[in-house]
C-alpha atoms as a PDB file:
ATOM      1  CA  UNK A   1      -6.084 -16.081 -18.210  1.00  0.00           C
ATOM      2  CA  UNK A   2      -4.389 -15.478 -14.695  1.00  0.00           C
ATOM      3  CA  UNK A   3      -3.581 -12.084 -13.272  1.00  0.00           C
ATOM      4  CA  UNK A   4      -0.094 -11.664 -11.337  1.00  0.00           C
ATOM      5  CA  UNK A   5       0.654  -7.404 -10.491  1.00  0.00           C
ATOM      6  CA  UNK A   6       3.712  -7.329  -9.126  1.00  0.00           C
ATOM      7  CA  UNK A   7       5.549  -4.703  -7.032  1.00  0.00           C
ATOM      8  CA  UNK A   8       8.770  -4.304  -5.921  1.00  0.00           C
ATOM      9  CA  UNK A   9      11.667  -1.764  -4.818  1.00  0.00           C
ATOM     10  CA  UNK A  10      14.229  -2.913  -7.155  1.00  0.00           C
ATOM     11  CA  UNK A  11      13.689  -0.402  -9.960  1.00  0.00           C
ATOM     12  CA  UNK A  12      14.035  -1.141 -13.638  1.00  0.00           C
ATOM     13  CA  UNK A  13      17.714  -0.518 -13.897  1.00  0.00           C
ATOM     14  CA  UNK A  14      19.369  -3.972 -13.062  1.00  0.00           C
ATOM     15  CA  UNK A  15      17.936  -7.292 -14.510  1.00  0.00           C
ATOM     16  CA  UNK A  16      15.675  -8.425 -11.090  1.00  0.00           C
ATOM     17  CA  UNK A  17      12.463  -7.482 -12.301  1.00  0.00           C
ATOM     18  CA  UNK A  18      12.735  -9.475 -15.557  1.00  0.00           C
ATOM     19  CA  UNK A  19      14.424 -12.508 -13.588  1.00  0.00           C
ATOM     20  CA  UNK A  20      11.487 -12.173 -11.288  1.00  0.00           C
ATOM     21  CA  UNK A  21       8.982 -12.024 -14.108  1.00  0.00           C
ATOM     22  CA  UNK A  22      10.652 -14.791 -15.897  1.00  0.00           C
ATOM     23  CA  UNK A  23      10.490 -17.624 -13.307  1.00  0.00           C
ATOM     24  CA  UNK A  24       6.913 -16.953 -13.102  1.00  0.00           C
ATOM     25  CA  UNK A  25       6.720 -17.308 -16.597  1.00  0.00           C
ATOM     26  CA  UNK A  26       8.217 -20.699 -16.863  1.00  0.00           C
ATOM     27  CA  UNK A  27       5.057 -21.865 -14.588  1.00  0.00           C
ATOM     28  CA  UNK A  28       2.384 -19.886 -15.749  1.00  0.00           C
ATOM     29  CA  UNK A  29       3.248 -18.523 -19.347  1.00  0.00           C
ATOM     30  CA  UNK A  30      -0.183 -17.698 -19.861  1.00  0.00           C
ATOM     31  CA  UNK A  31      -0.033 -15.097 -16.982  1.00  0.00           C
ATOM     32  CA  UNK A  32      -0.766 -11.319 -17.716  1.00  0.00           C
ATOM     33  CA  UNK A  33       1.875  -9.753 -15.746  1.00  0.00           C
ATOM     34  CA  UNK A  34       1.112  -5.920 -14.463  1.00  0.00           C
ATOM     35  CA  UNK A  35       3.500  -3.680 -12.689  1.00  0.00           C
ATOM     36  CA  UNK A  36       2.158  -1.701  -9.896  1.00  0.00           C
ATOM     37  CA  UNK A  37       5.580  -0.658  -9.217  1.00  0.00           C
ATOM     38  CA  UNK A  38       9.005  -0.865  -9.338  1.00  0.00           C
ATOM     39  CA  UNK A  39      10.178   2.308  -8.228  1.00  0.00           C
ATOM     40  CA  UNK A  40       9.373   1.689  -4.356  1.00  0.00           C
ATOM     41  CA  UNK A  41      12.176   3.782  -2.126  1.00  0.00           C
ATOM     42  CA  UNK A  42      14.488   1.204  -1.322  1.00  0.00           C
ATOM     43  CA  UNK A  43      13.304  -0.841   1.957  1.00  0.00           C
ATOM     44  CA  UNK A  44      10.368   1.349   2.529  1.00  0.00           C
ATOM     45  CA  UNK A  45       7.667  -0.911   3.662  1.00  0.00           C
ATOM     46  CA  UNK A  46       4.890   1.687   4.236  1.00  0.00           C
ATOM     47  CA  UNK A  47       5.798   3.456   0.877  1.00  0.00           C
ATOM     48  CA  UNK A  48       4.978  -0.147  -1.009  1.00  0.00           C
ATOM     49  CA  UNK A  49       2.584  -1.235   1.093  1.00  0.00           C
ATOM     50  CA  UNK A  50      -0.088   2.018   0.295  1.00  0.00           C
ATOM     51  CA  UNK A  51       0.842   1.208  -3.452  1.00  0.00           C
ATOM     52  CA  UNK A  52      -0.411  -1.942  -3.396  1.00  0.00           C
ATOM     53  CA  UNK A  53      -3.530  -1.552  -0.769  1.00  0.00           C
ATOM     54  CA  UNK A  54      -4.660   1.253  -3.373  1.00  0.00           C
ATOM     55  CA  UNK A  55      -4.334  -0.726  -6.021  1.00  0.00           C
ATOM     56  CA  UNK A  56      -5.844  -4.400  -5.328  1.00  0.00           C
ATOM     57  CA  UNK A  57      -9.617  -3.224  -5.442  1.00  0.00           C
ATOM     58  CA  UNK A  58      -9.535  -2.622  -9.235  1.00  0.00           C
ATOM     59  CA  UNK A  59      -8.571  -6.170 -10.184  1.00  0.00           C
ATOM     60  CA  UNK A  60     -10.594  -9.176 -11.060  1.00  0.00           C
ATOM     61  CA  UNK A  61     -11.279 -11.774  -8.470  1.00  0.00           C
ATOM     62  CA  UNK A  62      -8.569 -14.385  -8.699  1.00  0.00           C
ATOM     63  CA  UNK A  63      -5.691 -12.243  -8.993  1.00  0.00           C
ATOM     64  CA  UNK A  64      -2.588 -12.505  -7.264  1.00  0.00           C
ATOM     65  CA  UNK A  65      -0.414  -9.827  -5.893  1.00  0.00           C
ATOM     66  CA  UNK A  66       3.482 -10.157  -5.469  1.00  0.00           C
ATOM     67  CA  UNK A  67       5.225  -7.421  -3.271  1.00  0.00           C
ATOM     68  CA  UNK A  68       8.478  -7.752  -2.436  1.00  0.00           C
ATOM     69  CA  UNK A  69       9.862  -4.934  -0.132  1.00  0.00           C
ATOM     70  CA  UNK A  70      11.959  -6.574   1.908  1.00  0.00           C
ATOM     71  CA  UNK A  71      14.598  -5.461   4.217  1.00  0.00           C
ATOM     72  CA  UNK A  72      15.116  -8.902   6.156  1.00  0.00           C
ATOM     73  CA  UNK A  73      15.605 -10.818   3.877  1.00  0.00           C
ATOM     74  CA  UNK A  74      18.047 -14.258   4.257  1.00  0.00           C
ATOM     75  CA  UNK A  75      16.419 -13.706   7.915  1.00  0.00           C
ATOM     76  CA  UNK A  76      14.133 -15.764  10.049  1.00  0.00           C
ATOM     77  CA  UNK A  77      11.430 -13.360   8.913  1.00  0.00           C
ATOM     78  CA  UNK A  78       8.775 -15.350   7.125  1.00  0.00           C
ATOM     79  CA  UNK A  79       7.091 -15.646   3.714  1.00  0.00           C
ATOM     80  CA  UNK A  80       3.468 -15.717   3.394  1.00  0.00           C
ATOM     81  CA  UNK A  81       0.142 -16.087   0.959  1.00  0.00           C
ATOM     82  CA  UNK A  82      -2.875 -14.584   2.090  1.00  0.00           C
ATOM     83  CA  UNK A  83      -5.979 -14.936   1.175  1.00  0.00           C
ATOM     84  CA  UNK A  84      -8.571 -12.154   0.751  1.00  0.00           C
ATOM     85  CA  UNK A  85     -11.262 -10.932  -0.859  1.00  0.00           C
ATOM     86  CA  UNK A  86     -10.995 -13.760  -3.897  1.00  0.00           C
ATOM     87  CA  UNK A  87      -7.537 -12.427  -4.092  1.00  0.00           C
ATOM     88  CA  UNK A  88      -4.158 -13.747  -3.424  1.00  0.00           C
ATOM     89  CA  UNK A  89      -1.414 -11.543  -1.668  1.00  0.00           C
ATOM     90  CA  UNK A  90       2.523 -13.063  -1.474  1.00  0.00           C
ATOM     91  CA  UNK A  91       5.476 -11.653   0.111  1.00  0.00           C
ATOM     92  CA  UNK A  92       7.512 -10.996   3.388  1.00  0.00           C
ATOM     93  CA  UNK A  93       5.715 -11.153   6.469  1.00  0.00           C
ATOM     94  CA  UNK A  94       6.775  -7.474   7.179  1.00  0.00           C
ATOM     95  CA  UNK A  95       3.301  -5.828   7.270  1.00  0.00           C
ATOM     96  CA  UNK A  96       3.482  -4.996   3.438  1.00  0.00           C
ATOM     97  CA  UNK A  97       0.653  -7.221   2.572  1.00  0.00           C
ATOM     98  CA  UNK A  98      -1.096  -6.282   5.799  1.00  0.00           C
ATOM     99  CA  UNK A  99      -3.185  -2.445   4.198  1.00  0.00           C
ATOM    100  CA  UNK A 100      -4.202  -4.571   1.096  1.00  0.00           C
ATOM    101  CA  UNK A 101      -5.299  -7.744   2.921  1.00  0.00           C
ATOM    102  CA  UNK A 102      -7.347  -5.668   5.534  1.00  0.00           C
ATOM    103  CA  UNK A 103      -8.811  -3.660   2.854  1.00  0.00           C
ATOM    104  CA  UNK A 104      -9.870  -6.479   0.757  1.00  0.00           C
ATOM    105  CA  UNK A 105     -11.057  -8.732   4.372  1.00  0.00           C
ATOM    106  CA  UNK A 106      -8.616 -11.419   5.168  1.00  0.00           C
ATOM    107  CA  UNK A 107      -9.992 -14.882   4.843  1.00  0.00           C
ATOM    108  CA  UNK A 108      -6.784 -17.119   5.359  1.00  0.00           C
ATOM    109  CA  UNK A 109      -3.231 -17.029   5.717  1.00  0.00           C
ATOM    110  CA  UNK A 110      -0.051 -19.256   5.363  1.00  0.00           C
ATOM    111  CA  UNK A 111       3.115 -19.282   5.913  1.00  0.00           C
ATOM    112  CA  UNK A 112       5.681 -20.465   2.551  1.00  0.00           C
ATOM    113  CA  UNK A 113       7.122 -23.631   4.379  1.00  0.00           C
ATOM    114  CA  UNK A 114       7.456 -25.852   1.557  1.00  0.00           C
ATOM    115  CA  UNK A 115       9.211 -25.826  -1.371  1.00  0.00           C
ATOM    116  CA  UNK A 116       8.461 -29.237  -3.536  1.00  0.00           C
ATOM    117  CA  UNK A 117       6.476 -27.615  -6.080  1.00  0.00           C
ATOM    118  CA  UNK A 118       9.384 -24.333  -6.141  1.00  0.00           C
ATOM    119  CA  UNK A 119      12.270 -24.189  -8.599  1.00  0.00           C
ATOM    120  CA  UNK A 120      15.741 -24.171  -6.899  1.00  0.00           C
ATOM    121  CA  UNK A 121      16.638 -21.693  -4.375  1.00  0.00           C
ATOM    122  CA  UNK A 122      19.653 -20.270  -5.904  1.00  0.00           C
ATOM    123  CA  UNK A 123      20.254 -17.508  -3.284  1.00  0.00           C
ATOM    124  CA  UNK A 124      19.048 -16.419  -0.151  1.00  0.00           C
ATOM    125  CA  UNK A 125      18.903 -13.099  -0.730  1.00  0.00           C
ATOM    126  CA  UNK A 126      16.446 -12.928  -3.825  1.00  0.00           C
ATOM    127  CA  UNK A 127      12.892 -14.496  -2.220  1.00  0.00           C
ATOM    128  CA  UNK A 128      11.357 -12.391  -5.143  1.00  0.00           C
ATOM    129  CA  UNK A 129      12.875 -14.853  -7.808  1.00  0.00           C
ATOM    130  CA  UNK A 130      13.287 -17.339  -6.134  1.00  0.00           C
ATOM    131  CA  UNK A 131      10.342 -18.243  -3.769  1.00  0.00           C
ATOM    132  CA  UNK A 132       7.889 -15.044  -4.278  1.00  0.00           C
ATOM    133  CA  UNK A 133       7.278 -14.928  -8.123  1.00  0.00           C
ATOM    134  CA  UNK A 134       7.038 -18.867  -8.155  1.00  0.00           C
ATOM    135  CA  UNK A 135       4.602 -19.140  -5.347  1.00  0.00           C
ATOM    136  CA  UNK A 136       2.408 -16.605  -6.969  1.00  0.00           C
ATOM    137  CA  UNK A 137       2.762 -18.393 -10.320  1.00  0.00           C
ATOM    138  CA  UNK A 138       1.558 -21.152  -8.740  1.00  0.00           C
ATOM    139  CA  UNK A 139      -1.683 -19.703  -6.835  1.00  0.00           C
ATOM    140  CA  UNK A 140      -2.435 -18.051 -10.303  1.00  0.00           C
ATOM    141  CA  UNK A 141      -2.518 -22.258 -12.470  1.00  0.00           C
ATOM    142  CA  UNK A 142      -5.065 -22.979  -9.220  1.00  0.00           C
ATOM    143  CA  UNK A 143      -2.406 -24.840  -6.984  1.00  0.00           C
ATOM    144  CA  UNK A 144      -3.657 -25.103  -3.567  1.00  0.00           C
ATOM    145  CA  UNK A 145      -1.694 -22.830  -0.724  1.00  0.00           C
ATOM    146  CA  UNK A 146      -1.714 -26.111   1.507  1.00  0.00           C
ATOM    147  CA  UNK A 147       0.976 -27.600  -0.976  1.00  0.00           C
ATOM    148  CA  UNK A 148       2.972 -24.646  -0.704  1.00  0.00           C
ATOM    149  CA  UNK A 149       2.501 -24.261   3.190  1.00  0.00           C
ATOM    150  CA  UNK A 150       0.933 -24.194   6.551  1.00  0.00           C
ATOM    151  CA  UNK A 151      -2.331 -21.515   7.715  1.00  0.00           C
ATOM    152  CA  UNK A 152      -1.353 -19.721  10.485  1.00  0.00           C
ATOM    153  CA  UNK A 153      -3.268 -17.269  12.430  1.00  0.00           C
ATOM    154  CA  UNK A 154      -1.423 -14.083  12.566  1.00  0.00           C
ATOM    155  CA  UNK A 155       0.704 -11.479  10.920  1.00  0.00           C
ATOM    156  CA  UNK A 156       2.786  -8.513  10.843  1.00  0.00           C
ATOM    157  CA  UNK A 157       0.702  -4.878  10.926  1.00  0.00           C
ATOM    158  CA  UNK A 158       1.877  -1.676   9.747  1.00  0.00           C
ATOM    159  CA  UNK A 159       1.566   0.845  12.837  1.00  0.00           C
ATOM    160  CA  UNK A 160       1.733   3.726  10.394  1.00  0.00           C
ATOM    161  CA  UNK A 161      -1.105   2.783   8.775  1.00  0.00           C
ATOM    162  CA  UNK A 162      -3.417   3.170  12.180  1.00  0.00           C
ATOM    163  CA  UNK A 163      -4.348   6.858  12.532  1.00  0.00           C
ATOM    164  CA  UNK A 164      -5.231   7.544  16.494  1.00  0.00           C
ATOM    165  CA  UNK A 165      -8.662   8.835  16.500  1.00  0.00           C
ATOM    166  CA  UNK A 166      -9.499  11.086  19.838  1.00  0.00           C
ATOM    167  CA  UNK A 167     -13.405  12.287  20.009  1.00  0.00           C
ATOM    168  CA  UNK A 168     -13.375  15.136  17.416  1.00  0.00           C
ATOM    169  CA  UNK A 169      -9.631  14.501  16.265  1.00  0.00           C
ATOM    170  CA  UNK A 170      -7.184  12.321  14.303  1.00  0.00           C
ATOM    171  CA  UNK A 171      -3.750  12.096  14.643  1.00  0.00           C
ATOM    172  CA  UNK A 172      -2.592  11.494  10.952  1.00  0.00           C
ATOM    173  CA  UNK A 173       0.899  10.250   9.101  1.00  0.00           C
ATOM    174  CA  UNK A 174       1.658  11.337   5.758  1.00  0.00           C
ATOM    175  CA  UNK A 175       2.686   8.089   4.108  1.00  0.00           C
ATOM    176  CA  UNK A 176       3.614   8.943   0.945  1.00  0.00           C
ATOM    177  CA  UNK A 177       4.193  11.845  -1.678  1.00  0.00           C
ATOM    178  CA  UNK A 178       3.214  11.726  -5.060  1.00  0.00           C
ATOM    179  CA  UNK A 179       4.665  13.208  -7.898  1.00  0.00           C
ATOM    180  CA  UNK A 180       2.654  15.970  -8.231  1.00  0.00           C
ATOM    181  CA  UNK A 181       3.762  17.110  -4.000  1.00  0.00           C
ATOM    182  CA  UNK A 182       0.324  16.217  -2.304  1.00  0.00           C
ATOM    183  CA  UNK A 183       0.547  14.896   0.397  1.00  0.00           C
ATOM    184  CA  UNK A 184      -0.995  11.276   1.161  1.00  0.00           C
ATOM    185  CA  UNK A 185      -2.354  10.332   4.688  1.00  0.00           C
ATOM    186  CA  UNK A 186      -3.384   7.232   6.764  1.00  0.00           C
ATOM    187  CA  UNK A 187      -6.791   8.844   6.885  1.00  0.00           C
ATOM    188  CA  UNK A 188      -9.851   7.084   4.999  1.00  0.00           C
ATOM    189  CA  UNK A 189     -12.830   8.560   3.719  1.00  0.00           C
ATOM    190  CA  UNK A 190     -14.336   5.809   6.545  1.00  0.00           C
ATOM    191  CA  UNK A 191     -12.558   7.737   9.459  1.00  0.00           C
ATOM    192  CA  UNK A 192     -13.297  10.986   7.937  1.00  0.00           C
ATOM    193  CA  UNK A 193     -17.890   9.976   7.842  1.00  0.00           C
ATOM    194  CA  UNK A 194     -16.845   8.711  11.426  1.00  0.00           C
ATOM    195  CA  UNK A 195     -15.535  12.359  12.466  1.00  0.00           C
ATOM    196  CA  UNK A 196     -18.049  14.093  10.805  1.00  0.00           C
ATOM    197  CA  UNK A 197     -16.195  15.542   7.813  1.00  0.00           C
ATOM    198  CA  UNK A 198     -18.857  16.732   5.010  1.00  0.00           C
ATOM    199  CA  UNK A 199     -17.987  18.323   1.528  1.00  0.00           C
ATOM    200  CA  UNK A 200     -17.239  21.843   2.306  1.00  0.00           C
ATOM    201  CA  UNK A 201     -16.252  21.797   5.931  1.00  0.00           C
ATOM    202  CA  UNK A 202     -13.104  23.287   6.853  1.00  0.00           C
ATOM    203  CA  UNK A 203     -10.832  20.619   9.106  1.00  0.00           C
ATOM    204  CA  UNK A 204      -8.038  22.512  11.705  1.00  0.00           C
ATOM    205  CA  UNK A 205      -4.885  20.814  10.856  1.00  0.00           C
ATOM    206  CA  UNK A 206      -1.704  21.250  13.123  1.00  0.00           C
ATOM    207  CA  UNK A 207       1.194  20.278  10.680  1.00  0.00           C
ATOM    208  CA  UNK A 208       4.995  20.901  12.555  1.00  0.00           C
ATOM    209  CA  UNK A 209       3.373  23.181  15.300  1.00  0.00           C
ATOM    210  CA  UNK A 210       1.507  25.818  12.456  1.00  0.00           C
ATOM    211  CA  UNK A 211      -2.063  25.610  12.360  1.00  0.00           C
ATOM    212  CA  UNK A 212      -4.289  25.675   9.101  1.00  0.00           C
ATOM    213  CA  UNK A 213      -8.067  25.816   8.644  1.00  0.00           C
ATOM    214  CA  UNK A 214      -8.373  24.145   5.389  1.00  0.00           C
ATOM    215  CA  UNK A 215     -11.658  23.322   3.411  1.00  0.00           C
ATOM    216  CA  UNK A 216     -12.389  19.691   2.697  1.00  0.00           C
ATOM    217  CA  UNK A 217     -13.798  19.570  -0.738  1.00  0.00           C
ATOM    218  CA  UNK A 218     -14.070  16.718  -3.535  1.00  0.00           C
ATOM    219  CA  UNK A 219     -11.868  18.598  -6.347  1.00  0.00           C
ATOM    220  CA  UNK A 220      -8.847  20.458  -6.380  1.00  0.00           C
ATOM    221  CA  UNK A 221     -11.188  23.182  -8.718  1.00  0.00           C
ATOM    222  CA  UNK A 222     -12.886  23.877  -5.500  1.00  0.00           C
ATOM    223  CA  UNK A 223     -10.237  26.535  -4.068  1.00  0.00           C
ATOM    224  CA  UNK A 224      -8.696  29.077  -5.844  1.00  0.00           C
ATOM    225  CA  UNK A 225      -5.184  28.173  -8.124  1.00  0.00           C
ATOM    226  CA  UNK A 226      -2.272  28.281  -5.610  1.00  0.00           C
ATOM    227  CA  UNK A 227      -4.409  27.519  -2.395  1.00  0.00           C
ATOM    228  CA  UNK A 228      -4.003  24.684  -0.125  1.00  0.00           C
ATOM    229  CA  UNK A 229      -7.015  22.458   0.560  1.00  0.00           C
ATOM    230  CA  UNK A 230      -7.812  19.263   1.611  1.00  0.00           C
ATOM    231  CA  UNK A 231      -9.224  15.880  -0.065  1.00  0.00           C
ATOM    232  CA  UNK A 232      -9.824  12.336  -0.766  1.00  0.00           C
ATOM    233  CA  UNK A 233      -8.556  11.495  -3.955  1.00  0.00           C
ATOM    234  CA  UNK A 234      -8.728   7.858  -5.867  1.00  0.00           C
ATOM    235  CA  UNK A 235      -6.501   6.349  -3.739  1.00  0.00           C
ATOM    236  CA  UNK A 236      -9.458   6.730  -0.670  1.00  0.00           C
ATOM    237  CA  UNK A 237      -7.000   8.322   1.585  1.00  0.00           C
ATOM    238  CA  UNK A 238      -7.036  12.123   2.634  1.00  0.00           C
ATOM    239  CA  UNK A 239      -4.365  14.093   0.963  1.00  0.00           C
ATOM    240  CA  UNK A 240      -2.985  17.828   1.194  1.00  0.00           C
ATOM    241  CA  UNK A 241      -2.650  19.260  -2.033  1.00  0.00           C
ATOM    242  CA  UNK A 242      -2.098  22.729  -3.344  1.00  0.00           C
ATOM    243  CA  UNK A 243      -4.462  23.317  -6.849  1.00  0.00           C
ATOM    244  CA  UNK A 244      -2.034  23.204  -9.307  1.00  0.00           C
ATOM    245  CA  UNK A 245       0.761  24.105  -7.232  1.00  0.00           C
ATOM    246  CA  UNK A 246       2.862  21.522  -4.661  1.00  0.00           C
ATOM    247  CA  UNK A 247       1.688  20.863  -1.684  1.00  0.00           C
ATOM    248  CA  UNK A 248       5.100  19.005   0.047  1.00  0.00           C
ATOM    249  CA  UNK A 249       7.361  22.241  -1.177  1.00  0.00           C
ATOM    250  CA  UNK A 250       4.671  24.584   0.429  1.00  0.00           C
ATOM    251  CA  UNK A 251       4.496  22.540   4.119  1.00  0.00           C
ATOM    252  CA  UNK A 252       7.718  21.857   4.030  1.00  0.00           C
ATOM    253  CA  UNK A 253       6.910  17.975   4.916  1.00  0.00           C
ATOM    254  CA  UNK A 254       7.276  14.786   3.880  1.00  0.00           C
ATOM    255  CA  UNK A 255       6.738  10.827   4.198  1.00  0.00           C
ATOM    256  CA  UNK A 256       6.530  10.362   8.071  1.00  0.00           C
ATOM    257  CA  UNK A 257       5.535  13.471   9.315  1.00  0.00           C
ATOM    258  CA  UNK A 258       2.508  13.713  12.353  1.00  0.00           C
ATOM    259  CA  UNK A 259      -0.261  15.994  11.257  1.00  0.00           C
ATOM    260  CA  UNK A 260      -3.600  16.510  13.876  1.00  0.00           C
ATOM    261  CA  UNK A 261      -6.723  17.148  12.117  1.00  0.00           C
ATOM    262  CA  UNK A 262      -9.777  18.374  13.720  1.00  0.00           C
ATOM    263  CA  UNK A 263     -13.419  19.085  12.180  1.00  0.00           C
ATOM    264  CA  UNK A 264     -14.462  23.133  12.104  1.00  0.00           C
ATOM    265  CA  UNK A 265     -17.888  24.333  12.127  1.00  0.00           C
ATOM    266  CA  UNK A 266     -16.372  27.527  10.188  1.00  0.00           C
ATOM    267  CA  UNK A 267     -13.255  28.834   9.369  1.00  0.00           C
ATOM    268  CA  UNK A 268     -13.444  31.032  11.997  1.00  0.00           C
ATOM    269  CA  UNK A 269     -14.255  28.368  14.701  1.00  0.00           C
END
């Protein structure tokens, strides 16, 4: 039975999710269809884009991803289908596929030029209906991406998603804030074993000109209740958090913000 998660930034209060899900229905009605979100901030790439590069390891090999966050729209920006990892990921060229693709290892990638096999394109403004949802229906019965376009041999990156690493430092983004106020960064647990980071150090981190020696530990249990501290959490990416408290409403800080982080010996380094 095929796998199709979708993700989108049209929230559940109009009918465009369940128009979306429906025209993949009518090609795949078999399909087990799993939200990974629908409640996106409108137009906010970066926001989807971590949402669905978290989520894509934990499926079964075969399954296609649909995101749709996507600003241009009706443009000249393009559609595409990569392949990665024994995955499928569809959407906008944008760079919201790009975190999820790179994680899994990009194998292939085309561009949605042809629409033969596609229901009617009823508007130009709903790709996640119309041209989105079907192609991944599609992908998921075993159609070939050839019939539904042409490989090319690039694609839009997400900048944000590229911490600058500088010998003993990282220049970090917070790219998004969960509902609990930590705070999520571009930083993997990869860059972190590259910089040295172990269990139990404590990391400088310069967030809006205030500096903070904060230990990097593995649970929030590890610090005292109200204290700020720093880890990796199941997403792989480092985070700020507060143990049981709110991390964002203590810092101040949200999606976007620069933070420099730089491994300590000691606290008192």
């Amino acid at each position: 039975m095929p796998v199709i998660t979708l993700l989108t930034d049209y929230g559940l209060k109009d009918s465009y999710v369940a128009e979306m899900k429906g025209a993949i229905l009518r090609i795949a009605p078999d399909a087990t269809l799993v939200d990974i979100s629908h409640d996106v901030g409108n137009y906010s790439i970066d926001e989807g884009a971590f949402h669905i590069a978290r989520s894509v390891p934990y499926f079964p090999e075969g399954t296609v991803h649909v995101g749709v966050v996507d600003p241009g729209v009706g443009s000249s920006r393009r559609g595409i289908i990569i392949k990665a990892g024994g995955a499928w990921l569809v959407g906008p060229d944008n760079g919201l596929l790009a975190p999820a693709g790179e994680r899994l290892g990009v194998e292939r990638v085309f561009e949605i030029t042809k629409r033969d096999l596609l229901p009617e394109k009823i508007s130009d403004v709903f790709d996640g209906r119309d041209t989105f949802g079907p192609t991944g229906a599609l992908l998921s019965m075993g159609v070939s991406p050839d019939k539904m376009g042409v490989e090319i041999h690039e694609y839009i990156n997400l900048e944000s998603y590229s911490p600058v690493v500088s010998g003993n430092e990282v220049e970090a983004t917070v790219i998004h804030v969960d509902g609990f106020g930590n705070l999520v960064t571009n930083v993997t647990h990869e860059v972190l074993e590259r910089l040295g980071a172990r269990d139990g150090a404590f990391l400088r981190a310069t967030i809006s000109g205030a500096e903070h020696e904060l230990p990097y530990v593995r649970r929030f249990s590890a610090v005292s209740e109200g204290e700020l501290l720093m880890l990796v959490a199941g997403g792989g990416y480092l985070e700020f958090a507060v143990n049981q408290g709110n991390a964002q409403k203590l810092l101040s800080i949200g999606k976007g913000e620069k933070v420099t982080i730089k491994k300590m010996a000691s606290p008192s380094e």
